[in-house]
Structures are given as structure tokens and as C-alpha cells.
N, C-alpha and C. Protein backbone atom coordinates (compact mmCIF):
# COMPACT_ATOMS: atom_id res chain seq x y z
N UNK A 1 -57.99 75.07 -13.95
CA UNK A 1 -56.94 76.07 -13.78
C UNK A 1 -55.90 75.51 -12.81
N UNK A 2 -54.98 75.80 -13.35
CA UNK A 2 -53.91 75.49 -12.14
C UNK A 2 -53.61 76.40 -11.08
N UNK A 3 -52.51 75.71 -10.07
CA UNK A 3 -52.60 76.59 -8.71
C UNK A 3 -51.70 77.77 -9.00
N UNK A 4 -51.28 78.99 -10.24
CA UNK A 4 -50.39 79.54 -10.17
C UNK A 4 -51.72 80.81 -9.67
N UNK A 5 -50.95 81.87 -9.00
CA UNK A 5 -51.60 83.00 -8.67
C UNK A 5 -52.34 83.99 -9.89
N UNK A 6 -53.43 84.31 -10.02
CA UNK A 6 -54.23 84.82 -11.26
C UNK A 6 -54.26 86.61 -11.13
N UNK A 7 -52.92 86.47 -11.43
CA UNK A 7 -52.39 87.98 -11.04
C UNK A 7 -52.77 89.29 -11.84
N UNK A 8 -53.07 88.89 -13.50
CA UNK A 8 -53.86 89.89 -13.83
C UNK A 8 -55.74 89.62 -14.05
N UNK A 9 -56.08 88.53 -13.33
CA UNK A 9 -57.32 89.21 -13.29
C UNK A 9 -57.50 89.93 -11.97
N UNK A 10 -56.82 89.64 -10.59
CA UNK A 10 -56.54 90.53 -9.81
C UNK A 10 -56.73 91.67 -10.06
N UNK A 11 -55.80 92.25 -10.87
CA UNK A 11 -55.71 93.57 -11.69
C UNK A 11 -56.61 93.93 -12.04
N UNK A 12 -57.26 93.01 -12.99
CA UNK A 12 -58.93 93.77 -13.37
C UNK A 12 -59.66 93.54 -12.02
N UNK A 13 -59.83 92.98 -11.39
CA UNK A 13 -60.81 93.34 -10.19
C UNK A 13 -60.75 94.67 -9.67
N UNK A 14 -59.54 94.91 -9.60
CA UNK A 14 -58.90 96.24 -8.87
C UNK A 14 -59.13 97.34 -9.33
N UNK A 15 -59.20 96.82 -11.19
CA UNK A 15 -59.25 98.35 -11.94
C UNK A 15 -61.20 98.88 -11.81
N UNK A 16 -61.40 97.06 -11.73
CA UNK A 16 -63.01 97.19 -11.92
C UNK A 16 -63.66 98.08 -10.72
N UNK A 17 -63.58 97.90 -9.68
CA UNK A 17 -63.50 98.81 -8.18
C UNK A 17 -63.26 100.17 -8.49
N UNK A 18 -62.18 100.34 -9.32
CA UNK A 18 -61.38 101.98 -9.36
C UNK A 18 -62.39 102.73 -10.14
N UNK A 19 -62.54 101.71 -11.15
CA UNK A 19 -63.37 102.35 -12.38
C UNK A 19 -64.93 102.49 -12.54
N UNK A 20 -65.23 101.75 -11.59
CA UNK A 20 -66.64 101.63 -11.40
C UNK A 20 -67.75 101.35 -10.08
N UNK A 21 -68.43 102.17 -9.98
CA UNK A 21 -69.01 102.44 -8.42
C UNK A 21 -69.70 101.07 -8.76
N UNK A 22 -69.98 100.70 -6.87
CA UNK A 22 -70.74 99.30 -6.73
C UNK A 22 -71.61 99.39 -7.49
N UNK A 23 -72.79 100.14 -7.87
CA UNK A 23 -74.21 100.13 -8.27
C UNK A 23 -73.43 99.90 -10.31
N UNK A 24 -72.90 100.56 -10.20
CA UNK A 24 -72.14 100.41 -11.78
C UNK A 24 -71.97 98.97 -12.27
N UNK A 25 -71.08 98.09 -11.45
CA UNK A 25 -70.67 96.88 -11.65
C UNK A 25 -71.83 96.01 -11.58
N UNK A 26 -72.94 96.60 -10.34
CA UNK A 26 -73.63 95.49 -10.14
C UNK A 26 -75.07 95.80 -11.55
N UNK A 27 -75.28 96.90 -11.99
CA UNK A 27 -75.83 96.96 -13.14
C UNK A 27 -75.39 96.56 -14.36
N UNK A 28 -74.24 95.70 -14.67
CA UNK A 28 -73.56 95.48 -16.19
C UNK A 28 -74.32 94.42 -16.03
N UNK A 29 -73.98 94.07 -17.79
CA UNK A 29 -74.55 92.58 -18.03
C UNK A 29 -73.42 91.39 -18.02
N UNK A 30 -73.59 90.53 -18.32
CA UNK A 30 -72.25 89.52 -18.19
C UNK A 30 -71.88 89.91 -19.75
N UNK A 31 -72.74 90.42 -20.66
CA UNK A 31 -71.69 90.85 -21.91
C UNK A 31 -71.06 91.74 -21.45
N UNK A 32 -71.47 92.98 -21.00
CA UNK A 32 -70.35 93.82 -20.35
C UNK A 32 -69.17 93.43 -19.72
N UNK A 33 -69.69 92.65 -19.23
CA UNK A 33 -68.32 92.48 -18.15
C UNK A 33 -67.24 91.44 -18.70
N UNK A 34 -68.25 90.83 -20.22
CA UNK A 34 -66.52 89.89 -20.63
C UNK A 34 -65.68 90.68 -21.61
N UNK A 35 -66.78 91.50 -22.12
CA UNK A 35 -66.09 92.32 -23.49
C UNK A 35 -64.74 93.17 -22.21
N UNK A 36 -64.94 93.90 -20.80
CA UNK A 36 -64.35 94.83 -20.59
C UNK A 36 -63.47 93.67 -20.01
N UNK A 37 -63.31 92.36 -19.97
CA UNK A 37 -62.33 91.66 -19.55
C UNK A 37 -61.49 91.27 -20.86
N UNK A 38 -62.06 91.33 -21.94
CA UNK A 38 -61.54 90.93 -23.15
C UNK A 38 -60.38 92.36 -23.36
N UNK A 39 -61.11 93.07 -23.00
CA UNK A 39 -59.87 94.44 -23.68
C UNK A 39 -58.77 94.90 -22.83
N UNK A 40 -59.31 94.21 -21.26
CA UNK A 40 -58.04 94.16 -20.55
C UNK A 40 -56.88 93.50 -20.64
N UNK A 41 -57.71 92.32 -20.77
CA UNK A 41 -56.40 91.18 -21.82
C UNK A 41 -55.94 91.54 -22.67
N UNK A 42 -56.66 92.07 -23.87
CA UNK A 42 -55.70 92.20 -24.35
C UNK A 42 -54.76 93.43 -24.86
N UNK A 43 -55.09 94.49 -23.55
CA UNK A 43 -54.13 95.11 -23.50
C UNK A 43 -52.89 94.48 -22.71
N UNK A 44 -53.03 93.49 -21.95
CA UNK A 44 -52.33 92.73 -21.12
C UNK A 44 -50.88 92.26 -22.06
N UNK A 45 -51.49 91.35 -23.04
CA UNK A 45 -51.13 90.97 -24.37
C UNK A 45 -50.23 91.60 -25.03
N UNK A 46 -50.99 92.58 -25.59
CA UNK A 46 -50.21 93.76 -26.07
C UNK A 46 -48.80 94.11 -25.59
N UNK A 47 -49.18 94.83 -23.95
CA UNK A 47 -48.03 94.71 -23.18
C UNK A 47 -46.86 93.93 -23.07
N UNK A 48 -47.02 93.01 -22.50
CA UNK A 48 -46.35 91.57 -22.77
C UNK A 48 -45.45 91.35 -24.13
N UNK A 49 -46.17 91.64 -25.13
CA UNK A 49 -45.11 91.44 -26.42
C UNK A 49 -44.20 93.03 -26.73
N UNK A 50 -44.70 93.97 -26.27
CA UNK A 50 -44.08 95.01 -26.17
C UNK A 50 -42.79 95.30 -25.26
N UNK A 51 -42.99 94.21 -24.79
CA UNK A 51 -41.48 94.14 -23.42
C UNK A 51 -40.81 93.19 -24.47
N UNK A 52 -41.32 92.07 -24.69
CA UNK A 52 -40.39 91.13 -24.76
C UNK A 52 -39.82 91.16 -26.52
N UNK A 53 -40.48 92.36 -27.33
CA UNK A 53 -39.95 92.47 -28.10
C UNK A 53 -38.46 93.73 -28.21
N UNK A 54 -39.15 94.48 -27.15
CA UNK A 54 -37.56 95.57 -27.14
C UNK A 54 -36.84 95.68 -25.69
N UNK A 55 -36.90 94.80 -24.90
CA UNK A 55 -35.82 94.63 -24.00
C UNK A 55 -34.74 93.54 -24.60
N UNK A 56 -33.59 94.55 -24.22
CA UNK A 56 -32.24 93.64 -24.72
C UNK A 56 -32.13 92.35 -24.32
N UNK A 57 -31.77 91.35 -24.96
CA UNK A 57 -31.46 90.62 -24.65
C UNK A 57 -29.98 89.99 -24.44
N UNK A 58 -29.05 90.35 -23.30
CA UNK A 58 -27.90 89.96 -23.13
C UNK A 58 -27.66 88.54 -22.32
N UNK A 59 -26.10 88.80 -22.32
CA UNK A 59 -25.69 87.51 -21.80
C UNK A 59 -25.66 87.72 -20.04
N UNK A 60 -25.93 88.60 -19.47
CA UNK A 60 -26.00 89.05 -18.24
C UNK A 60 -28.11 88.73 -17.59
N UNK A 61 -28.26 88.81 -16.72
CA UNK A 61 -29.63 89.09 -16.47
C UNK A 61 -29.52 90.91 -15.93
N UNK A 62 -28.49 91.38 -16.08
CA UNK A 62 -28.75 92.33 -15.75
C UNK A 62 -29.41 93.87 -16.88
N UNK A 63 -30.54 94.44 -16.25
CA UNK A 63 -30.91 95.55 -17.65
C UNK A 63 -30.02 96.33 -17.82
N UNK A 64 -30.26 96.58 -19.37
CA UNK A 64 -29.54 97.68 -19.93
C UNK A 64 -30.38 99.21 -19.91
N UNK A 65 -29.58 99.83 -20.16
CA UNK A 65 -30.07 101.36 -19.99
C UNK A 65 -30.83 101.64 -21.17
N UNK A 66 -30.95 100.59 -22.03
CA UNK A 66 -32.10 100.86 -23.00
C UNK A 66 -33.23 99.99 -22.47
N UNK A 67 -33.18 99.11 -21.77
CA UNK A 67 -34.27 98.40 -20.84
C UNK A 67 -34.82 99.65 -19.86
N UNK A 68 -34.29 100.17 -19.52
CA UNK A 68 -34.35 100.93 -18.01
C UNK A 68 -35.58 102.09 -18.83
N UNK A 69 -34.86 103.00 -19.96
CA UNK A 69 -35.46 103.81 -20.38
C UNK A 69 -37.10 103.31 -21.03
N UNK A 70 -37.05 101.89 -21.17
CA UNK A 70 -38.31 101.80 -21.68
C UNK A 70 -39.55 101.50 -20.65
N UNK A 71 -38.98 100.94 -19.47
CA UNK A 71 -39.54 100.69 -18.27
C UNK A 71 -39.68 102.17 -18.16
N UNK A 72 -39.06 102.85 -17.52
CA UNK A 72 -39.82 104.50 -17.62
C UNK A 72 -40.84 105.20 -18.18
N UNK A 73 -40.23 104.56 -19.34
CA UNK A 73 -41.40 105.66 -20.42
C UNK A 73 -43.11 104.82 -20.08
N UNK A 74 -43.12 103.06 -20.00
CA UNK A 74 -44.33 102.67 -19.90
C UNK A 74 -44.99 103.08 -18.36
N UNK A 75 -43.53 103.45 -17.43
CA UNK A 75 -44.09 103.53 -16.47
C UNK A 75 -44.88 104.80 -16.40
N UNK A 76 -44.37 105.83 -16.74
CA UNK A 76 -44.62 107.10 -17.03
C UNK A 76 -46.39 107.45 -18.10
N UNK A 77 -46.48 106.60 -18.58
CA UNK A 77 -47.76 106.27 -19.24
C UNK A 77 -48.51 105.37 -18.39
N UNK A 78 -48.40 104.88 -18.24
CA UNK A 78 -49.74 104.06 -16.69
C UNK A 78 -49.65 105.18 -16.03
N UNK A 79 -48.58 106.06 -15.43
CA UNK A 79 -49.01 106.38 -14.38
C UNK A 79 -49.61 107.87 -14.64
N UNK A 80 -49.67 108.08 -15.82
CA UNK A 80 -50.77 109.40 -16.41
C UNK A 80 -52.15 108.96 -16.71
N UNK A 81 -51.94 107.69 -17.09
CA UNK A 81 -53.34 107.45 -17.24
C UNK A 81 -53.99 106.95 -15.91
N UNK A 82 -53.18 106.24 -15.06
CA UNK A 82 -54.18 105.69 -13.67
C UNK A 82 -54.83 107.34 -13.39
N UNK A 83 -54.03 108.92 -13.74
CA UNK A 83 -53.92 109.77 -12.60
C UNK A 83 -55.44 110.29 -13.57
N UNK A 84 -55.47 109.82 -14.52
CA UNK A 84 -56.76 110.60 -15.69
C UNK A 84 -57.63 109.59 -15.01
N UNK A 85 -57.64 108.31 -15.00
CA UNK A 85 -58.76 107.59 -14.41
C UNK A 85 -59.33 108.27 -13.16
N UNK A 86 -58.27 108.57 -12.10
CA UNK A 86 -58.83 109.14 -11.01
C UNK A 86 -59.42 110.39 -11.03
N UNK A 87 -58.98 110.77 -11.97
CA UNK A 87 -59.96 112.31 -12.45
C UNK A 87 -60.60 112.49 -13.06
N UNK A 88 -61.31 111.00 -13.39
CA UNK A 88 -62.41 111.08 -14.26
C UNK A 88 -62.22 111.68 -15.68
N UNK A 89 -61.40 111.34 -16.43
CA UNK A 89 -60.53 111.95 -17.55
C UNK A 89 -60.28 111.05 -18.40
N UNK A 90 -60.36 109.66 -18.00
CA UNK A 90 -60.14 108.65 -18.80
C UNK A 90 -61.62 107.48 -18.75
């Protein structure tokens, strides 16, 4: 691996903590734990081509208000679902 920062498995560490009490994590099997790394990716994935297929692409670096609105709306969806995770809802 190279030296770049491993920023979304970070993420899954973080979610893994949120989502699952110590005794939880430390009871999975290593199939557990690659399949739930597999679906993080590739929601990761998912994500990722979902930006880079409908943000505008102009001659500016600056976003457009159809960029802006879509950043909202995904933001607006993480942040219902982090709030269902914390309530045990998701």
C-alpha cells in the first residue's frame, strides 16, 4: 500500500464502533467482517460514481447550483440515516 491516508476504511472503523458494541465486533467471524467491509465499499463505489456522474462539469472549478442541490439532497440522506443508526432504526 502506499503512503496516501486510508480515509474510507477509517470510515468503516468508525461506522464499525457506531454500529457495533465491543463484545459484537469482537464476536464476528473474519467472514463477517469482510462481507460488512465489502458492502461498505461498495457503497463507497456507488457513491463515487454518483457524484462524478451528475456534477456539472464546467470550465470554472466553481459548483453549480445543480452541484450544490445534489450535495444536499445526499447530504440530507446520510444524515437521516446516521440519525436511524443512532436510534437503532437502521
Amino acid at each position: 500500500m502506499n503512503d496516501r491516508p486510508r480515509l474510507l476504511e477509517r470510515e468503516l472503523e468508525s461506522l464499525m464502533r457506531q454500529a457495533y458494541s465491543p463484545a459484537a465486533r469482537a464476536g464476528m467471524s473474519a467472514t463477517q467482517k469482510r462481507e460488512i467491509r465489502r458492502m461498505f465499499m461498495a457503497g463507497a463505489q456507488a457513491f463515487s460514481r454518483l457524484l462524478m456522474a451528475n456534477l456539472e462539469h464546467t470550465e470554472t472549478d466553481e459548483p453549480t447550483a445543480q452541484d450544490l442541490a445534489l450535495m444536499d439532497a445526499l447530504q440530507a440522506e446520510l444524515a437521516a440515516f446516521g440519525q436511524d443508526l443512532n436510534n437503532g432504526l437502521a
